[in-house]
Protein backbone atom coordinates (compact mmCIF):
# COMPACT_ATOMS: atom_id res chain seq x y z
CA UNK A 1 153.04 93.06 95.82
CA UNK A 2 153.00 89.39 95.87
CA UNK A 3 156.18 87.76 94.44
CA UNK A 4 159.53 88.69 95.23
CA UNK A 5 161.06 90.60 92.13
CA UNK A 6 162.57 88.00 89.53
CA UNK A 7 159.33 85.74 90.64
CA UNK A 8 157.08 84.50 87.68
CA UNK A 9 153.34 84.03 88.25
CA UNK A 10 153.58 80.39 88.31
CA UNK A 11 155.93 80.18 90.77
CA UNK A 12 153.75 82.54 93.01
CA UNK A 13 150.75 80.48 92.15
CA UNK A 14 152.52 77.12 93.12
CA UNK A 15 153.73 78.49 96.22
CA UNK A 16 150.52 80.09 97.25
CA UNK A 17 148.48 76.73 96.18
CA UNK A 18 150.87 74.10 97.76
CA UNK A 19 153.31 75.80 100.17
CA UNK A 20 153.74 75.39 103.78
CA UNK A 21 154.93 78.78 104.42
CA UNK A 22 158.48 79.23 106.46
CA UNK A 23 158.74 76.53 109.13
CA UNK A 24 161.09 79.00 111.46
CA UNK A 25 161.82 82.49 112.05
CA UNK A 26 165.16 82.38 110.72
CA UNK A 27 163.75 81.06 107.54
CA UNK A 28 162.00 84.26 107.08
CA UNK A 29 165.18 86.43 108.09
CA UNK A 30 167.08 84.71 105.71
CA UNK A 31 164.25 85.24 102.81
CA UNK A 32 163.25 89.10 103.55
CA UNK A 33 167.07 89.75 103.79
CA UNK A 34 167.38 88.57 99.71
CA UNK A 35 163.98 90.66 99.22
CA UNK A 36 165.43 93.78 100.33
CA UNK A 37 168.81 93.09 98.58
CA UNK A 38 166.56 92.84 95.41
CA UNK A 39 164.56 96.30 96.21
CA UNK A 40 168.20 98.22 96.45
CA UNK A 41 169.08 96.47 93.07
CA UNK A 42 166.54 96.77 90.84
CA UNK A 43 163.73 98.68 92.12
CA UNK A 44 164.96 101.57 94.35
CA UNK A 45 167.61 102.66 91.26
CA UNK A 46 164.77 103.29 89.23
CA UNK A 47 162.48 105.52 91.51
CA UNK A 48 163.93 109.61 91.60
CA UNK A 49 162.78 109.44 95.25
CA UNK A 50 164.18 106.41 96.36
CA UNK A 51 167.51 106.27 94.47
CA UNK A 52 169.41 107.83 97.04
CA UNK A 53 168.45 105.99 99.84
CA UNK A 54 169.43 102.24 97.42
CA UNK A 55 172.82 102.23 99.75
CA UNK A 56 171.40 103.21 102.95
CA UNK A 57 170.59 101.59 106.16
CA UNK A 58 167.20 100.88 105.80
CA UNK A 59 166.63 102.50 109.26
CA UNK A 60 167.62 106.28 107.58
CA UNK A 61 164.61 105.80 104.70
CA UNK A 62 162.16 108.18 105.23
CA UNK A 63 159.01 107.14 107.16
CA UNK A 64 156.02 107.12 105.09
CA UNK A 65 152.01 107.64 105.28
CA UNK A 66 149.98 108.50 102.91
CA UNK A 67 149.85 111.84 102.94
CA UNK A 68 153.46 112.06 102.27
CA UNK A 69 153.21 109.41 100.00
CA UNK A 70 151.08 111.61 97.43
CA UNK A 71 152.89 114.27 98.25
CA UNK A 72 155.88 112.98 96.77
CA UNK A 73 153.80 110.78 94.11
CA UNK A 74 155.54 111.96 91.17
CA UNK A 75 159.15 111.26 92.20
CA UNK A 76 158.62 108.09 93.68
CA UNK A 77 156.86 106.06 91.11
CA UNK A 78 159.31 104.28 88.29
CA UNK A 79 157.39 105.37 85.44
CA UNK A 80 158.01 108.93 85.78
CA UNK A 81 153.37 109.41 86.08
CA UNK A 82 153.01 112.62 87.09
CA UNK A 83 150.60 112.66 90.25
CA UNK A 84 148.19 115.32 88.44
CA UNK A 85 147.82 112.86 85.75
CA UNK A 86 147.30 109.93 87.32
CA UNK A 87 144.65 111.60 90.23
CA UNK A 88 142.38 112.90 86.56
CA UNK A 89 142.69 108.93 85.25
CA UNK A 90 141.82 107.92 89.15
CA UNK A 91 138.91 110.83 88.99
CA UNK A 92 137.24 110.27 85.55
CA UNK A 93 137.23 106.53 86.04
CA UNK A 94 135.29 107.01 89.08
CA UNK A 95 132.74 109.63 88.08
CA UNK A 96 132.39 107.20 84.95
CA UNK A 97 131.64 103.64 86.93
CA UNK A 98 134.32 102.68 83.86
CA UNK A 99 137.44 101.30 85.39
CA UNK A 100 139.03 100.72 82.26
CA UNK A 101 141.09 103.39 81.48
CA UNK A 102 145.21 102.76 81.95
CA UNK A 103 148.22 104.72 81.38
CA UNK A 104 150.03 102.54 79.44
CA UNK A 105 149.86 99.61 80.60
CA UNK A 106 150.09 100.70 84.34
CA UNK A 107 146.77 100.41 85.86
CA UNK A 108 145.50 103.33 88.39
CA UNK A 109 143.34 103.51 90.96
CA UNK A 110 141.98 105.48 93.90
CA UNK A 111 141.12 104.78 97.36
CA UNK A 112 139.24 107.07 100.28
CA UNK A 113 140.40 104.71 103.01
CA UNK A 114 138.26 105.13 106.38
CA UNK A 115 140.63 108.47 106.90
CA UNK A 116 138.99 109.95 103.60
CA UNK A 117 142.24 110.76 102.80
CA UNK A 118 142.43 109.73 99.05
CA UNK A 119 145.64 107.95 98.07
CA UNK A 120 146.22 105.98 94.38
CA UNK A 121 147.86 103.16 93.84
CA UNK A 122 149.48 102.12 90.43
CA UNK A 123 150.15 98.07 89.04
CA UNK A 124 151.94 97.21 86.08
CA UNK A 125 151.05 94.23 83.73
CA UNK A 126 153.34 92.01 85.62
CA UNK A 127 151.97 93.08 89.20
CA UNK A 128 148.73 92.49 88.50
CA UNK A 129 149.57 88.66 87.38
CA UNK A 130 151.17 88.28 90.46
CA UNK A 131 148.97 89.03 92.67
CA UNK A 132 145.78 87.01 90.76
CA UNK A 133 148.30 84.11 90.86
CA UNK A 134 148.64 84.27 94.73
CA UNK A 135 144.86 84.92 94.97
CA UNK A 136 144.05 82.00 92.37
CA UNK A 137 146.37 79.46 93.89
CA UNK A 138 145.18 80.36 98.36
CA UNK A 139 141.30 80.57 97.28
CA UNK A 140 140.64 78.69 93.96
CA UNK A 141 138.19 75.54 95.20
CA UNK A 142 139.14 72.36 94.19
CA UNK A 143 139.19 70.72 91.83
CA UNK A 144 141.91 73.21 90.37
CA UNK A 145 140.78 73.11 86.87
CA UNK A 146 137.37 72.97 87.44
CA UNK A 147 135.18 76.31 86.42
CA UNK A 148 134.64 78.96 88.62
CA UNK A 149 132.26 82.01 88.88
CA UNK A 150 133.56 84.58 91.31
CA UNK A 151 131.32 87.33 92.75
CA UNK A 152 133.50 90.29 93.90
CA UNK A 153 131.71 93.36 95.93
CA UNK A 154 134.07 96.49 96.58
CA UNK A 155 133.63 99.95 95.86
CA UNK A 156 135.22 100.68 92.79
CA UNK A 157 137.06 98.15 90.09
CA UNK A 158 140.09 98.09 88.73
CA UNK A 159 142.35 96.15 85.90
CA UNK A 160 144.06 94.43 89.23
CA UNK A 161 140.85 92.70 90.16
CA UNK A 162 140.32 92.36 86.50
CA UNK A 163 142.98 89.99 86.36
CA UNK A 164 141.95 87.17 88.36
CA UNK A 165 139.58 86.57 84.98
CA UNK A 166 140.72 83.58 82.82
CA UNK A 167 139.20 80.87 80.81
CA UNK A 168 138.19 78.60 83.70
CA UNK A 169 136.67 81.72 85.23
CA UNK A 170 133.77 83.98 85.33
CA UNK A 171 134.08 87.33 87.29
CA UNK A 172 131.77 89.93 88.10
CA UNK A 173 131.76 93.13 89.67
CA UNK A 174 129.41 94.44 91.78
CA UNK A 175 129.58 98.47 92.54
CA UNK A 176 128.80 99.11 95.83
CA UNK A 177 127.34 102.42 94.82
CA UNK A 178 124.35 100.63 92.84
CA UNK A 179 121.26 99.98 94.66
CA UNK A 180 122.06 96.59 97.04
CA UNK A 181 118.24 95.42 95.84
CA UNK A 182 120.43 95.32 92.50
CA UNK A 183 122.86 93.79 93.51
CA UNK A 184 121.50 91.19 94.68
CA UNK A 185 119.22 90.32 92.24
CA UNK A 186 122.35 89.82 89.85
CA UNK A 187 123.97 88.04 92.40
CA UNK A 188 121.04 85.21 92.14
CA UNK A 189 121.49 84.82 88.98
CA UNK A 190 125.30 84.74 88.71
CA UNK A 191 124.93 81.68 91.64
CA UNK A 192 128.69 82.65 92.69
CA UNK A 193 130.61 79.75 93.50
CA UNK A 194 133.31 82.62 95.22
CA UNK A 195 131.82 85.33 96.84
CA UNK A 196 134.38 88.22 97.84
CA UNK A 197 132.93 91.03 99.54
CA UNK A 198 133.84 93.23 102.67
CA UNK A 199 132.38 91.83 106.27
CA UNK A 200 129.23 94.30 106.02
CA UNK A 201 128.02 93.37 103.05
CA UNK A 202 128.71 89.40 103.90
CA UNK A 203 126.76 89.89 106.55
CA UNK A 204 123.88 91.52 104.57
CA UNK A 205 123.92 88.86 101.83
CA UNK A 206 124.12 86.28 104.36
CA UNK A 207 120.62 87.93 106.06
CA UNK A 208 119.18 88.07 102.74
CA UNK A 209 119.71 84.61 102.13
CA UNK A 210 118.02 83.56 105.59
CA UNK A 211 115.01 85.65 104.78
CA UNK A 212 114.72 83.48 101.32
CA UNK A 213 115.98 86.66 98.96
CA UNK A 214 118.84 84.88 97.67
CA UNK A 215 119.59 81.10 96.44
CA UNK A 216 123.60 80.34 96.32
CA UNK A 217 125.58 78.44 97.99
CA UNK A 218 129.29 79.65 97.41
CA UNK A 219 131.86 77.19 97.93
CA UNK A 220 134.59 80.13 99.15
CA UNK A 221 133.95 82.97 100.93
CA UNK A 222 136.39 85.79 101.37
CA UNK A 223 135.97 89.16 103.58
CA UNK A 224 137.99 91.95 102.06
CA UNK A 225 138.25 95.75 102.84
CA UNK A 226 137.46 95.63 106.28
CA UNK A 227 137.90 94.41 109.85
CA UNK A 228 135.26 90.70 109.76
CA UNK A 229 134.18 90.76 113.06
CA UNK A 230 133.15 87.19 114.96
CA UNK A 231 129.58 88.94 115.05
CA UNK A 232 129.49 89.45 111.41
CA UNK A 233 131.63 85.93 110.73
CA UNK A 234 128.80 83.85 113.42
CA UNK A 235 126.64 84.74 110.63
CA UNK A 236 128.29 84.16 107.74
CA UNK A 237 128.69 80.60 108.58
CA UNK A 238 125.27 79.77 110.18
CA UNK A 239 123.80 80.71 107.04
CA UNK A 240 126.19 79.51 104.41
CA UNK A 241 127.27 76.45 106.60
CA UNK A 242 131.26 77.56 106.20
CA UNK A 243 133.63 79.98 108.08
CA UNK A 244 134.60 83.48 106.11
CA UNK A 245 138.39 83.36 105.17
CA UNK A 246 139.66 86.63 105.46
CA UNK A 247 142.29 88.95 103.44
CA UNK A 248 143.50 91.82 104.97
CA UNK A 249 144.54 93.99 101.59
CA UNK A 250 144.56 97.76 101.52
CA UNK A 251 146.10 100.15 99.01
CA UNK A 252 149.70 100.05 99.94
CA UNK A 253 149.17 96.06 99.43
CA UNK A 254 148.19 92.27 100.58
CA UNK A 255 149.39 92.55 104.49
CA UNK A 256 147.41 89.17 105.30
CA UNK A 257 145.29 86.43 104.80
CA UNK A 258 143.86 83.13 106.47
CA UNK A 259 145.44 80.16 106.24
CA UNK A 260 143.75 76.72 105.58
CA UNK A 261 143.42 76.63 109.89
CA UNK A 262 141.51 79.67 109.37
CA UNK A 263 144.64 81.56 111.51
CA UNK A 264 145.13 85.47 110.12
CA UNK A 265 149.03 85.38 109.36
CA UNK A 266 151.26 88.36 108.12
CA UNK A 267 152.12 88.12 104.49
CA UNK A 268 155.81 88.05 104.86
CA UNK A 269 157.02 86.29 102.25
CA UNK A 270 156.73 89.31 100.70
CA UNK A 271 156.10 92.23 102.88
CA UNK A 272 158.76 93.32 105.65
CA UNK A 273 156.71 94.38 108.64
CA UNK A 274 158.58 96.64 111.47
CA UNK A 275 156.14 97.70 114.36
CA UNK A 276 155.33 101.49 115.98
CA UNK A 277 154.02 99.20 119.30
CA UNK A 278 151.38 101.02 120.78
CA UNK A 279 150.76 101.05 124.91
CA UNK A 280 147.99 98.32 125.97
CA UNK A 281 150.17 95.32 127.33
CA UNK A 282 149.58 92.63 124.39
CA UNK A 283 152.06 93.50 121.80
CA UNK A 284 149.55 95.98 119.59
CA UNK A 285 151.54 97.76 116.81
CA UNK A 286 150.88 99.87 114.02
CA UNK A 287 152.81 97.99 110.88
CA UNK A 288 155.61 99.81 109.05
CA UNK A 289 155.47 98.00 105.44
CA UNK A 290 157.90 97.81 103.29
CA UNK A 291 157.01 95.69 100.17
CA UNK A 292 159.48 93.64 98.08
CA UNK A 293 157.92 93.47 94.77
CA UNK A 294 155.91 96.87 94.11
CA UNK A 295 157.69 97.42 90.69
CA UNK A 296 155.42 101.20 89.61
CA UNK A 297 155.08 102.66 92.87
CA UNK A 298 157.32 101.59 95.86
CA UNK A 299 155.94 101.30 99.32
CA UNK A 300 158.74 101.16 101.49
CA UNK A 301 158.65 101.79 105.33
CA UNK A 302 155.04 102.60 104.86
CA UNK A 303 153.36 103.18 108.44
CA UNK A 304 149.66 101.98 108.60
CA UNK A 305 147.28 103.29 111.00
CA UNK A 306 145.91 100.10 111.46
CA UNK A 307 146.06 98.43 114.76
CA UNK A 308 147.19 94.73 114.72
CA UNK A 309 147.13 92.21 117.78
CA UNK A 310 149.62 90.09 117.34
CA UNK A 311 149.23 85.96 118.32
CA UNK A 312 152.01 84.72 120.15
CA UNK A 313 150.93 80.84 120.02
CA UNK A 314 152.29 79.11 117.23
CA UNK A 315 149.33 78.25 114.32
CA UNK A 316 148.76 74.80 113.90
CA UNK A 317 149.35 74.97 109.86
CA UNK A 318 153.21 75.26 111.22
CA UNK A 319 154.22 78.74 109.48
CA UNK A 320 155.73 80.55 110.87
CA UNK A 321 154.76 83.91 109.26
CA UNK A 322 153.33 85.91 112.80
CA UNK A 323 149.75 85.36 113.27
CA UNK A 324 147.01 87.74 114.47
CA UNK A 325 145.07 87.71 117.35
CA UNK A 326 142.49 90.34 115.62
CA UNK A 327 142.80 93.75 113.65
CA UNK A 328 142.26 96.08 115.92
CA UNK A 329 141.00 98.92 114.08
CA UNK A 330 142.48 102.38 113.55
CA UNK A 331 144.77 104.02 115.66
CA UNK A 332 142.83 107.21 115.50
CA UNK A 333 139.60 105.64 116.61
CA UNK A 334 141.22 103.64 120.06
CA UNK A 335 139.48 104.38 122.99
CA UNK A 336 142.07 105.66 125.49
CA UNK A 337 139.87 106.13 129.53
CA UNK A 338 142.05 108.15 132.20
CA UNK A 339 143.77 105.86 134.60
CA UNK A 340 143.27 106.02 138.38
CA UNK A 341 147.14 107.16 137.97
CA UNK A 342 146.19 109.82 135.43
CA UNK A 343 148.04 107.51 132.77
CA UNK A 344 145.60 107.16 129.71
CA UNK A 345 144.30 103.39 129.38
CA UNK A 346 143.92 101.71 126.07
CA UNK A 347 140.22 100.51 125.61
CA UNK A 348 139.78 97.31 123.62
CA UNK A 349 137.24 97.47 120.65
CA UNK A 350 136.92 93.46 121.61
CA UNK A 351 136.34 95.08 125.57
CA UNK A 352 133.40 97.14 123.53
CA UNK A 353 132.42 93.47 121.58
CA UNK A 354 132.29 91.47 124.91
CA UNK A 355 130.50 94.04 126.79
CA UNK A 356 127.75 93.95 123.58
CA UNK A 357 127.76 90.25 123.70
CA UNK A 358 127.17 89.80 127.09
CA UNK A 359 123.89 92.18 127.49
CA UNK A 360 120.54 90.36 128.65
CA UNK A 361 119.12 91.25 125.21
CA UNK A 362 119.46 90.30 121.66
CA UNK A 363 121.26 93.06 120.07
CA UNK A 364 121.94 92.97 116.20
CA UNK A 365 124.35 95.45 115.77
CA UNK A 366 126.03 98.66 117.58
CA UNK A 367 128.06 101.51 117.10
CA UNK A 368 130.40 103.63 119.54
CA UNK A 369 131.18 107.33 119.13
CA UNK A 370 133.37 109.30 121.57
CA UNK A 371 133.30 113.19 120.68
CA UNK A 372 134.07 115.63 123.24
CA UNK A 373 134.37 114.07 126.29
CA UNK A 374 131.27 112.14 125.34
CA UNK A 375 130.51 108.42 124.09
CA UNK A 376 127.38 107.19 122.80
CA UNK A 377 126.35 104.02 122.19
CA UNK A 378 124.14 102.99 119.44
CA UNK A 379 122.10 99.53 120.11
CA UNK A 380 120.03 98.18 117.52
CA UNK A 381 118.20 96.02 119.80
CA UNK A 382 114.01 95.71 120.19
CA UNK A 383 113.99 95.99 124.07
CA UNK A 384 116.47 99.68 124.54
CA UNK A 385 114.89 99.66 127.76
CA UNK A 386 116.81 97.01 128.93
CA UNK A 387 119.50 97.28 127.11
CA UNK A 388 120.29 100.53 127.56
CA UNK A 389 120.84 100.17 131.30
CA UNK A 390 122.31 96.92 130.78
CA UNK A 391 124.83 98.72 128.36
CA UNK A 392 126.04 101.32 131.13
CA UNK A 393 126.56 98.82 133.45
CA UNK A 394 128.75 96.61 131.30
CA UNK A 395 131.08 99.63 130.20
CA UNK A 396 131.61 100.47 133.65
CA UNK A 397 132.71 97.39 134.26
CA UNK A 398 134.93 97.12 131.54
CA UNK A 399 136.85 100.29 132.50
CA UNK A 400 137.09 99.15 136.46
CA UNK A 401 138.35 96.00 135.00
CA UNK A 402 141.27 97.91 133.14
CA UNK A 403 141.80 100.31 135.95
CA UNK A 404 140.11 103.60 133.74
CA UNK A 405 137.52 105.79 133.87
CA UNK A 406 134.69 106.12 131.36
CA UNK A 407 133.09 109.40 130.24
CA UNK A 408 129.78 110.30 130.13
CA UNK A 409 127.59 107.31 128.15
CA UNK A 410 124.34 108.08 126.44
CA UNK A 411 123.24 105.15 124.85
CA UNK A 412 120.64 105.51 121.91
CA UNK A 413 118.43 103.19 119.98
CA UNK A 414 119.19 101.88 116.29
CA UNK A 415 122.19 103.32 114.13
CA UNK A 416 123.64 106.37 113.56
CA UNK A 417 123.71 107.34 109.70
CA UNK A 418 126.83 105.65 107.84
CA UNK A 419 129.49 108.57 107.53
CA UNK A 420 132.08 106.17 105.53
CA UNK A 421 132.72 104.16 102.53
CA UNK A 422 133.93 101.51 105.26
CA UNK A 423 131.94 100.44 108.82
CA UNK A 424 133.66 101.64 112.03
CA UNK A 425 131.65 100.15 115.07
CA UNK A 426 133.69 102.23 116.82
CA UNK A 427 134.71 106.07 116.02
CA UNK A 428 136.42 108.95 117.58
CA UNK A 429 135.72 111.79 116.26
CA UNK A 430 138.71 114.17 117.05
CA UNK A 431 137.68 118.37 117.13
């Protein structure tokens, strides 16, 4: 999760708060290398799954996803939860809104993804201090023991998020599934001086506060759950006068977050990331996790279908940890155009973003959907008139410029219906 095992909380808090990070790659050879001897020691022994491979090359462990991952639920988690019990925990606490509910003292909880694929995820006492002690000691203002109210959107609570509470602090959930008029209301009231909250819903407390429905003025702002876009950051920080730090967190664990140059770096003091690249020409790769500390349920050689650009330049905060150009998006949702030498060509969703950017018109958000041959293109603009055409014109463009062929475009005015828990300005909707 956060801390290699043997770790305490205030050692991951100290390092998160005051570290450098590694200042070379060896450094972080040298550092994974004792993580994984750790994993084979203590943690693989104790999983029925995993006990097998403890003396293996790491290179025979099985591959996972998630799909295999709840398939084989039961055997790989150390506390010997049966998957059937721990889905009707997952299932009650969400039909409920109450995300109290443990087994033992292992903490459960259950995520739709953007695949709707529903996976769980399990934390122990001791995981969940680690990983409020990283997030305390990267995104606590200063001074460190002055008070703090934290504001924290997301779909659905749990005892991990539960944890970052302590004396100095006040934390409050907000359930994405209440009205947002709600929501917000609460939010004025709470006057956050954190506000953690996926990119879309940033971006709609950020309009909210332009249009004089909100008074706060956070002093941190995280984006969580989702790819932040620079359309949805841009607006963040002309309204709130300070850039959106990012962390880049899903079920299987913390994969990233910004560093005080606002760069996106890999979380690998703790995470070992292998890469499935991916044909494009800039290095994209799916990452292939395997996590050092996750103590109740294991994730090791975990492939994500997450798209990551990686950075090549170094960061100016001199870690070393490999920093991102951008999350990509899924793999399932990449454009790939035919090539003039019938060789598919990978589309950029920042190709898609320029293209938007550069239209005549003002355009306040979009959405692209290829089905069948067909994409559409979904401007929310007040002149589709011009923008439509505009539109055309600038994807052809784009694909001449990478050598492809688009299909068909229609392009519509407003947004389609959301079809997803989480925002996907682009989709591909596979038959």
């Amino acid at each position: 999760m956060i801390a290699q095992p043997g770790s305490s909380p205030l050692r991951a808090f100290l390092a998160a708060r005051y570290g450098r990070g590694f200042a070379t790659r060896n450094e972080i050879i040298a550092w994974q290398a004792a993580g994984l001897r750790k994993l084979r020691q203590k943690i693989m022994p104790r999983s029925p799954f995993y006990a097998a491979f403890a003396t293996a090359p790491m290179a025979d462990w099985p591959v996972m996803n998630k799909a295999l991952l709840m398939q084989h639920f039961t055997g790989i988690n150390t506390r010997g939860i049966h998957l059937d019990t721990a889905m009707e925990v997952a299932l009650r606490s969400e039909e409920s809104r109450d995300f109290a509910p443990m087994i033992g003292d292992v903490a459960v909880g259950l995520s739709t993804g953007t695949s709707g694929q529903r996976g769980l995820f399990l934390t122990n006492k001791r995981e969940r201090a680690l990983w409020a002690a990283v997030m305390c000691g990267r995104f606590w203002p200063s001074p460190l023991l002055s008070q703090q109210r934290i504001a924290f959107f997301l779909r659905a609570n749990n005892a991990l998020y539960e944890s970052l509470s302590n004396p100095l602090m006040q934390f409050h959930f907000y359930d994405l599934l209440n009205p947002f008029e709600g929501n917000l209301a609460a939010l004025d009231a709470q006057k956050p001086t954190v506000l953690i909250a996926p990119a879309q819903i940033l971006g709609q407390i950020a309009k909210a506060q332009e249009a004089g429905q909100l008074r706060i003025a956070p002093r941190r702002i995280i984006s969580v759950a989702e790819v932040l876009s620079p359309e949805d950051s841009a607006i963040i920080e002309t309204v709130f006068g300070q850039r959106p730090e990012q962390v880049y967190q899903c079920t299987e664990g913390v994969l990233a977050y910004t560093c005080r140059h606002g760069s996106l770096h890999l979380n690998e003091r703790y995470i070992h990331f292998d890469r499935d690249e991916i044909e494009g020409g800039n290095g994209a790769f799916c990452p292939v996790i395997t996590d050092f500390t996750r103590q109740t349920l294991p994730i090791l050689r975990y492939r994500l279908d997450d798209v990551l650009i990686p950075d090549p330049t170094p960061c100016p905060c001199g870690c070393a940890s490999q920093r991102l150009l951008r999350i990509e998006g899924r793999a399932d949702d990449m454009l790939w155009w035919p090539g003039a030498d019938g060789r598919p060509r990978l589309v950029p969703a920042d190709a898609i973003r320029q293209a938007v950017a550069t239209l005549p018109v003002p355009v306040r958000d979009y959405r692209v959907i290829e089905e069948a041959g067909q994409l559409t293109v979904w401007l929310d603009t007040t002149i589709p008139e011009i923008a439509g055409p505009a539109m055309q014109q600038a994807l052809h463009k784009v694909a001449a410029g990478l050598g492809c062929q688009p299909p068909a475009i229609t392009v519509k005015r407003g947004l389609p219906p959301d079809e997803g828990a989480k925002r996907r300005r682009v989709l591909v909707k596979r038959g």
